[in-house]
C-alpha atoms as a PDB file:
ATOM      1  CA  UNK A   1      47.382 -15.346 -33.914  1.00  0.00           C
ATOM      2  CA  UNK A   2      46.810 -11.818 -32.210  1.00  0.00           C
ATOM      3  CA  UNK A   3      48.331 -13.392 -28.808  1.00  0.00           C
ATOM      4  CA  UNK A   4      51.116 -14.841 -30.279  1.00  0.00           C
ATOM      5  CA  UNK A   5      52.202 -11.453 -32.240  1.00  0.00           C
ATOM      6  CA  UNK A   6      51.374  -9.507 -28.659  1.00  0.00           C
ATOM      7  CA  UNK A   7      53.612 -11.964 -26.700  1.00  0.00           C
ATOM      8  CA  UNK A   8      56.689 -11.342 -29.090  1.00  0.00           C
ATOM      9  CA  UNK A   9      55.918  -7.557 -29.404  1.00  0.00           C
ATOM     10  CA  UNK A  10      56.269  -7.873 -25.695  1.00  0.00           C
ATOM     11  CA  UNK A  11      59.566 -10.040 -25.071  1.00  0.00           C
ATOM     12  CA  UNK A  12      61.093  -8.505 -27.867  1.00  0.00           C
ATOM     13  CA  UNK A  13      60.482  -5.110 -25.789  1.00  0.00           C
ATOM     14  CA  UNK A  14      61.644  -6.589 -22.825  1.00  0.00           C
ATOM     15  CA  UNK A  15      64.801  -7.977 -23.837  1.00  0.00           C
ATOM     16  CA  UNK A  16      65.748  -4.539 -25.493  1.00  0.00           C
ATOM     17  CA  UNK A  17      65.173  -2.624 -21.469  1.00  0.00           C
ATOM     18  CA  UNK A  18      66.751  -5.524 -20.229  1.00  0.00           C
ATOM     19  CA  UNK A  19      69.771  -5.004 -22.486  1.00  0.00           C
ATOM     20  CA  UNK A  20      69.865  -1.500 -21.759  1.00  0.00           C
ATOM     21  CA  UNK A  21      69.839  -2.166 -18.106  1.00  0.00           C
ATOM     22  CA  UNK A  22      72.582  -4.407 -18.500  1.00  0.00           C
ATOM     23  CA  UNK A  23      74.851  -2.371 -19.774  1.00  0.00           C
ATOM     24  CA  UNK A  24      74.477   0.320 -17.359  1.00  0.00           C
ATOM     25  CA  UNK A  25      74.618  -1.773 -14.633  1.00  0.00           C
ATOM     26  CA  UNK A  26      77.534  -3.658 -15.751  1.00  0.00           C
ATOM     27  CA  UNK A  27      79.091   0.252 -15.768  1.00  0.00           C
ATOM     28  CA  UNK A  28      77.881   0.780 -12.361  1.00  0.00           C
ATOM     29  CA  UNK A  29      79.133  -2.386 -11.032  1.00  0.00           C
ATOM     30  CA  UNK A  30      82.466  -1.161 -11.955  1.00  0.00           C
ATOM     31  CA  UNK A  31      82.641   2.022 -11.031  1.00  0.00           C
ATOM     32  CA  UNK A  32      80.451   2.652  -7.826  1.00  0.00           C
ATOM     33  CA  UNK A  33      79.101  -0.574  -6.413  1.00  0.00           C
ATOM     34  CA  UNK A  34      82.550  -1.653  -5.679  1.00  0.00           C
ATOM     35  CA  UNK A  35      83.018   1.065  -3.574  1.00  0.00           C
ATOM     36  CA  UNK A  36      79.800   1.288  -1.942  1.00  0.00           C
ATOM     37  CA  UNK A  37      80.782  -2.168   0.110  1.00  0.00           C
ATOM     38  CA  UNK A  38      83.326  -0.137   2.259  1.00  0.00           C
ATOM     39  CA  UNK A  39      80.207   2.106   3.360  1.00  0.00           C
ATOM     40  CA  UNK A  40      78.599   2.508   6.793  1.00  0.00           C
ATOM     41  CA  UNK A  41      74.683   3.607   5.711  1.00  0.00           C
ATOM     42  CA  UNK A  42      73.451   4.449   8.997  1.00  0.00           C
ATOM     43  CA  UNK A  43      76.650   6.619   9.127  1.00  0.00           C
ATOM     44  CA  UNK A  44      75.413   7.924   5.508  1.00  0.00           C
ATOM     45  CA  UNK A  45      71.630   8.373   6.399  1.00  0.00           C
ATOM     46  CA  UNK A  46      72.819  10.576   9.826  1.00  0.00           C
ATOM     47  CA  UNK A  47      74.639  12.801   7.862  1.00  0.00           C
ATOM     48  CA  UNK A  48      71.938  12.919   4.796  1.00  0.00           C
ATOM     49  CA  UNK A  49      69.626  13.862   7.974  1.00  0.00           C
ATOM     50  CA  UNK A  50      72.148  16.236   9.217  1.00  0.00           C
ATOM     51  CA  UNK A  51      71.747  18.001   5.798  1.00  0.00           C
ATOM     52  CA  UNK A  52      68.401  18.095   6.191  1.00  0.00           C
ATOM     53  CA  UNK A  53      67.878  19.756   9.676  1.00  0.00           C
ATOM     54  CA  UNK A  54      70.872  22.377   8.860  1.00  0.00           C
ATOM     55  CA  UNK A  55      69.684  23.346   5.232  1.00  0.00           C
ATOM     56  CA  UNK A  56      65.811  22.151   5.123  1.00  0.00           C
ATOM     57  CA  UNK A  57      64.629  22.925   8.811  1.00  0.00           C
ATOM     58  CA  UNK A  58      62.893  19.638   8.537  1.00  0.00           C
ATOM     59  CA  UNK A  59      63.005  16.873  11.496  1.00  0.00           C
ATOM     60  CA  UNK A  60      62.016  13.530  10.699  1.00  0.00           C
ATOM     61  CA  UNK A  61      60.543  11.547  13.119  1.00  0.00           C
ATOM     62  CA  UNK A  62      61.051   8.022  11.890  1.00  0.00           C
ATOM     63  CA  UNK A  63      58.495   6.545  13.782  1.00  0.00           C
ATOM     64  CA  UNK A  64      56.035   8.732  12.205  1.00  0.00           C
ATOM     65  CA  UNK A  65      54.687   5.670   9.861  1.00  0.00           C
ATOM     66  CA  UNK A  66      55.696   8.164   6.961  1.00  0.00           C
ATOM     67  CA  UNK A  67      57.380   6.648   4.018  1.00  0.00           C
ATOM     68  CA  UNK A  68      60.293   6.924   2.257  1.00  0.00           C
ATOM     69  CA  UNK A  69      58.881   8.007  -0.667  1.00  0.00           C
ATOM     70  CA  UNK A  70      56.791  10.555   1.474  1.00  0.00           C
ATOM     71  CA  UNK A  71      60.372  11.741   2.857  1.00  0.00           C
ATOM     72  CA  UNK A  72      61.769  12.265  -0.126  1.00  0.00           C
ATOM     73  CA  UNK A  73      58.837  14.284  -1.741  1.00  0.00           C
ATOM     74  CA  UNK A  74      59.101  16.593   1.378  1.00  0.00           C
ATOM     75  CA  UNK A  75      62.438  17.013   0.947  1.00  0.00           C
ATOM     76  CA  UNK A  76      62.222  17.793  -3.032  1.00  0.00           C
ATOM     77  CA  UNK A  77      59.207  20.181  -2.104  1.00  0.00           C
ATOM     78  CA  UNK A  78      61.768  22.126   0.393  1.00  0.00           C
ATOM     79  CA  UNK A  79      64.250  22.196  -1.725  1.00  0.00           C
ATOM     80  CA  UNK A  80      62.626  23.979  -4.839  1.00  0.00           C
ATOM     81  CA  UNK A  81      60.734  26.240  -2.556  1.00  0.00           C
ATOM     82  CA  UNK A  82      64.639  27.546  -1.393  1.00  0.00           C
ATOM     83  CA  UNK A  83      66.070  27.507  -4.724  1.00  0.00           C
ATOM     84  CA  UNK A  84      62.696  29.671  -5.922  1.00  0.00           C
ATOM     85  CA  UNK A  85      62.915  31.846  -2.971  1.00  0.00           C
ATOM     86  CA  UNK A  86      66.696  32.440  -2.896  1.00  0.00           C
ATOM     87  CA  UNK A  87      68.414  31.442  -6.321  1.00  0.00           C
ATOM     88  CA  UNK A  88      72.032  32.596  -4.829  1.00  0.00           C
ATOM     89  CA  UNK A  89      71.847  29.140  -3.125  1.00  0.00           C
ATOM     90  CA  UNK A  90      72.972  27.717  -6.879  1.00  0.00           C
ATOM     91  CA  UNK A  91      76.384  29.181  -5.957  1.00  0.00           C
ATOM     92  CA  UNK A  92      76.246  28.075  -2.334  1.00  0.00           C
ATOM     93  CA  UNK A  93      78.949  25.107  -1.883  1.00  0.00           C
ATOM     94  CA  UNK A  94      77.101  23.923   1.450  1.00  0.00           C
ATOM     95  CA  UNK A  95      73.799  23.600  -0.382  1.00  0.00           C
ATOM     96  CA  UNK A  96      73.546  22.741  -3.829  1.00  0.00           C
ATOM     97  CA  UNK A  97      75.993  19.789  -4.259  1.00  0.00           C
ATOM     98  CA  UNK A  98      74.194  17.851  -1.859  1.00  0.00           C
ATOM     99  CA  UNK A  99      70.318  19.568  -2.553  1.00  0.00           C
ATOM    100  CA  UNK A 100      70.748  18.438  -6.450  1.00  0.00           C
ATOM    101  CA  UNK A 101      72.207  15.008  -5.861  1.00  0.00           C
ATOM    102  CA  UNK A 102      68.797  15.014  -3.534  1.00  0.00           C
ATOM    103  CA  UNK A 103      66.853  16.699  -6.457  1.00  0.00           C
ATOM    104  CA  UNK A 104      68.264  13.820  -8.822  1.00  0.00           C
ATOM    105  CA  UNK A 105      66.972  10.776  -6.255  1.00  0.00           C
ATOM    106  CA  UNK A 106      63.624  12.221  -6.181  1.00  0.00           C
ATOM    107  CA  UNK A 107      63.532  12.316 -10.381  1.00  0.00           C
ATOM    108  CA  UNK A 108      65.167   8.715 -10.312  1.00  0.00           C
ATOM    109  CA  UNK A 109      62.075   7.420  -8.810  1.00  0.00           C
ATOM    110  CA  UNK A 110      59.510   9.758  -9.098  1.00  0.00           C
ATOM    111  CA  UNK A 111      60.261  10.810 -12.826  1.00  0.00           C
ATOM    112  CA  UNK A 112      61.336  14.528 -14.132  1.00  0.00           C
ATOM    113  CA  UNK A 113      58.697  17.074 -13.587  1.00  0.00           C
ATOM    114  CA  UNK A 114      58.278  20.442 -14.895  1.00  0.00           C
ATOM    115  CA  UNK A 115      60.932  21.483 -11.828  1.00  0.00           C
ATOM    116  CA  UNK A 116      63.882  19.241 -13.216  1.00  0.00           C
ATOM    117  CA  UNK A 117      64.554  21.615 -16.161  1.00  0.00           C
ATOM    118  CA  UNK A 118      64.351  24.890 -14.276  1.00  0.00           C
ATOM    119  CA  UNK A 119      66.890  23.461 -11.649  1.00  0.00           C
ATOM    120  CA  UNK A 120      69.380  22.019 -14.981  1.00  0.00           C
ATOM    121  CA  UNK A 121      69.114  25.250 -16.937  1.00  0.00           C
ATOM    122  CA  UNK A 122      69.741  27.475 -12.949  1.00  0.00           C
ATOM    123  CA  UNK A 123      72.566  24.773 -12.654  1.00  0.00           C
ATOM    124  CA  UNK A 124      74.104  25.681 -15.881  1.00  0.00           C
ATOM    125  CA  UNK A 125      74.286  29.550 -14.700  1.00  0.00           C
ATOM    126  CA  UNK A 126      75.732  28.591 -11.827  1.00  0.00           C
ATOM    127  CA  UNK A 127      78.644  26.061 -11.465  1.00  0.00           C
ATOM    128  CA  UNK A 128      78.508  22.701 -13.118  1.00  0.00           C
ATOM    129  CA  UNK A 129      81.127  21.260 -10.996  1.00  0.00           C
ATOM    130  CA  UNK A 130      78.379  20.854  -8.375  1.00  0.00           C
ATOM    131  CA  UNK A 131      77.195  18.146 -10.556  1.00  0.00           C
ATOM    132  CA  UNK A 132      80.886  16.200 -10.155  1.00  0.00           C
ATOM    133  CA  UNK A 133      81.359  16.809  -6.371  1.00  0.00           C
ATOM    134  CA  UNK A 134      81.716  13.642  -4.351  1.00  0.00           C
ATOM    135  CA  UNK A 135      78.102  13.943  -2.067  1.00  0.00           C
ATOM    136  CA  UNK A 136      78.134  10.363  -0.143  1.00  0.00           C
ATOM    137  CA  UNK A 137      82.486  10.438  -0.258  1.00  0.00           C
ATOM    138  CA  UNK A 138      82.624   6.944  -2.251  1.00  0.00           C
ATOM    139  CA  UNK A 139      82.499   8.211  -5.571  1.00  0.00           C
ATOM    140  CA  UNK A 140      78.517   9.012  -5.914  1.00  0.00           C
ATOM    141  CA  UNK A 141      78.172  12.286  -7.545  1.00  0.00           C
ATOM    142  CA  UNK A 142      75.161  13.960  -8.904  1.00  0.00           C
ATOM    143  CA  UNK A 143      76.062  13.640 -12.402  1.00  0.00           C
ATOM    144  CA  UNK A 144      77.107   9.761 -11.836  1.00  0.00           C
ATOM    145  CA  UNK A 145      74.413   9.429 -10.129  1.00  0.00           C
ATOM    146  CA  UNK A 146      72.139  10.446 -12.958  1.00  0.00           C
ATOM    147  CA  UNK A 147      74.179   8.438 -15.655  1.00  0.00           C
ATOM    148  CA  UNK A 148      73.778   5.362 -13.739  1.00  0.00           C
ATOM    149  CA  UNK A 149      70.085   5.564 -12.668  1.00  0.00           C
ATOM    150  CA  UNK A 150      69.041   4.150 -15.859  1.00  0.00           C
ATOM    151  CA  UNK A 151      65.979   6.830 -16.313  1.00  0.00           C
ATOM    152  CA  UNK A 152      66.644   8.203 -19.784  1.00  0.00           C
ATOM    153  CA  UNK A 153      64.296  11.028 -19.000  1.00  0.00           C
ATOM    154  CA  UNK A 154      65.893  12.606 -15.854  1.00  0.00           C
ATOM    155  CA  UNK A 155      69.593  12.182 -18.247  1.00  0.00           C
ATOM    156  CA  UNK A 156      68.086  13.835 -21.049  1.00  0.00           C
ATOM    157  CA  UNK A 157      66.856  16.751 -18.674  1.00  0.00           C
ATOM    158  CA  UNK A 158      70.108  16.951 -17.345  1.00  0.00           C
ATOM    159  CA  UNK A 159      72.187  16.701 -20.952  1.00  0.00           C
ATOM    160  CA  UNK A 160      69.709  19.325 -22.383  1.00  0.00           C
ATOM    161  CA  UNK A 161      70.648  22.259 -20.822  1.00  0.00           C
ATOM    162  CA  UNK A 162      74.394  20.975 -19.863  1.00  0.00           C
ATOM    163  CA  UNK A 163      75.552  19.555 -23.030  1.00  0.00           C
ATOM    164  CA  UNK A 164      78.452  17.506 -23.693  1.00  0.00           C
ATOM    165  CA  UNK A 165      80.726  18.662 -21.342  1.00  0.00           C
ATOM    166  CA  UNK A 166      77.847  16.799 -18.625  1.00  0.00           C
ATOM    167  CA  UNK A 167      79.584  13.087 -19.990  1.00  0.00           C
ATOM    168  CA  UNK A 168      83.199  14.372 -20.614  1.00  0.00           C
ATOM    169  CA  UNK A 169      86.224  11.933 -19.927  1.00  0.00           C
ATOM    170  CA  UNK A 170      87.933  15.112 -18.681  1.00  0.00           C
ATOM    171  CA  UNK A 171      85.083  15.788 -15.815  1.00  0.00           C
ATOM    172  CA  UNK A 172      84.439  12.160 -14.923  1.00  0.00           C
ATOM    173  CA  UNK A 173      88.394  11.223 -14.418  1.00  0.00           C
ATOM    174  CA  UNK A 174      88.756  13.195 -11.134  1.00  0.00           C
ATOM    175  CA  UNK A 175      86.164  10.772  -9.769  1.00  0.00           C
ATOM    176  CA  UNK A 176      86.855   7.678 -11.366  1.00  0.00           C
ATOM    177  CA  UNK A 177      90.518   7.453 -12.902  1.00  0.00           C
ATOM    178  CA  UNK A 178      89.632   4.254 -14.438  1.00  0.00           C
ATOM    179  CA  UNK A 179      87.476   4.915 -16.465  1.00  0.00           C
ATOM    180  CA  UNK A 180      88.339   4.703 -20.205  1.00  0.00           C
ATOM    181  CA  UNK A 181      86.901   6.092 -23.025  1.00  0.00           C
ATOM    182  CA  UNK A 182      84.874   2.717 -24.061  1.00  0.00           C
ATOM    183  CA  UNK A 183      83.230   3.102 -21.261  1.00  0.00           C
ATOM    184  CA  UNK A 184      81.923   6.209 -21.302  1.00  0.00           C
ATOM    185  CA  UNK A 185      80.589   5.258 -24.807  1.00  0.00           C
ATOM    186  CA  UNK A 186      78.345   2.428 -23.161  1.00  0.00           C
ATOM    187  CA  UNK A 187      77.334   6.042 -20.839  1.00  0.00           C
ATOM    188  CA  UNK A 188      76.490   7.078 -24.177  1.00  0.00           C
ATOM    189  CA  UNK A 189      74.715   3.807 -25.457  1.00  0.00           C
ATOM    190  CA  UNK A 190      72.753   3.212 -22.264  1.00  0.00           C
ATOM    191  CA  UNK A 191      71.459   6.954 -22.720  1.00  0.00           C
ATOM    192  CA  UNK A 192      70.231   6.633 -26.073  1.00  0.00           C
END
């Protein structure tokens, strides 16, 4: 009897996430998937790197037999040391678009840490239109980037300190002119 309640506690939990999932994917499918297809990656990842040497004065060697997850912690790392050591760089257009959008991969995978609020509250003294600007040039900003990732935790710590105005039809119509106000509430549905 105690299996049988623990396997329906257990489907009933997964077909909630996978609900959830659904619906945000089914969002991200329309908005950003479509125009990912049109993308060169190796094109993206040589300018990501780019980035990297210019901003980070870090050189991967990719034959290194380091990770990508490695990569990406190295990059986070260098990132928040910067932002500690010189907090002007929240207003610098060459930097932060493109070191929060990194910021925002790392917390997709690795899960918010006690850096992710710091960085969201800095971002709201700053400029929030960072958060909109088009990093990868097919649509992929920090804030959709977030909305989209499906980790309620890293959207929270970015709504928190940002508030509404973070999930606005007004900011996310520049990007994505399609977008209608239904589906911003499944933005809103996938998020709660």
């Amino acid at each position: 009897m105690f299996r049988l309640a623990a396997w329906l506690v257990l489907l009933i939990s997964l077909s909630i996430n996978a609900n959830e999932v659904k619906d945000c994917g089914n969002l991200y499918s329309s908005f950003v998937d479509n125009k990912k297809r049109a993308i060169d990656f190796s094109e993206l990842a040589e300018k990501r790197d780019v980035w990297i040497n210019e901003h980070l004065d870090i050189y991967f060697d990719y034959e290194d037999g380091l990770n990508a997850s490695t990569r990406v912690g190295i990059v986070k790392s260098a990132i928040i040391e910067k932002l500690q050591s010189e907090p002007s760089l929240y207003l610098d257009p060459s930097f932060i678009p493109t070191a929060i959008y990194e910021l925002s991969r790392y917390w997709s995978y690795k899960g918010v840490d006690a850096d992710t609020e710091e960085v969201f509250v800095n971002m709201k003294k700053g400029s929030v239109s960072f958060l909109f600007e088009d990093v990868e040039e097919h649509g992929m900003s920090t804030a959709i980037y977030v909305l989209t990732s499906g980790n309620h935790a890293l959207i929270e710590a970015m709504y928190e300190p940002l508030g509404d105005s973070i999930f606005s039809l007004d900011a996310l119509l520049p990007l994505y002119p399609e977008l209608s106000g239904s589906d911003l509430r499944e933005f809103y549905s996938c998020r709660s």
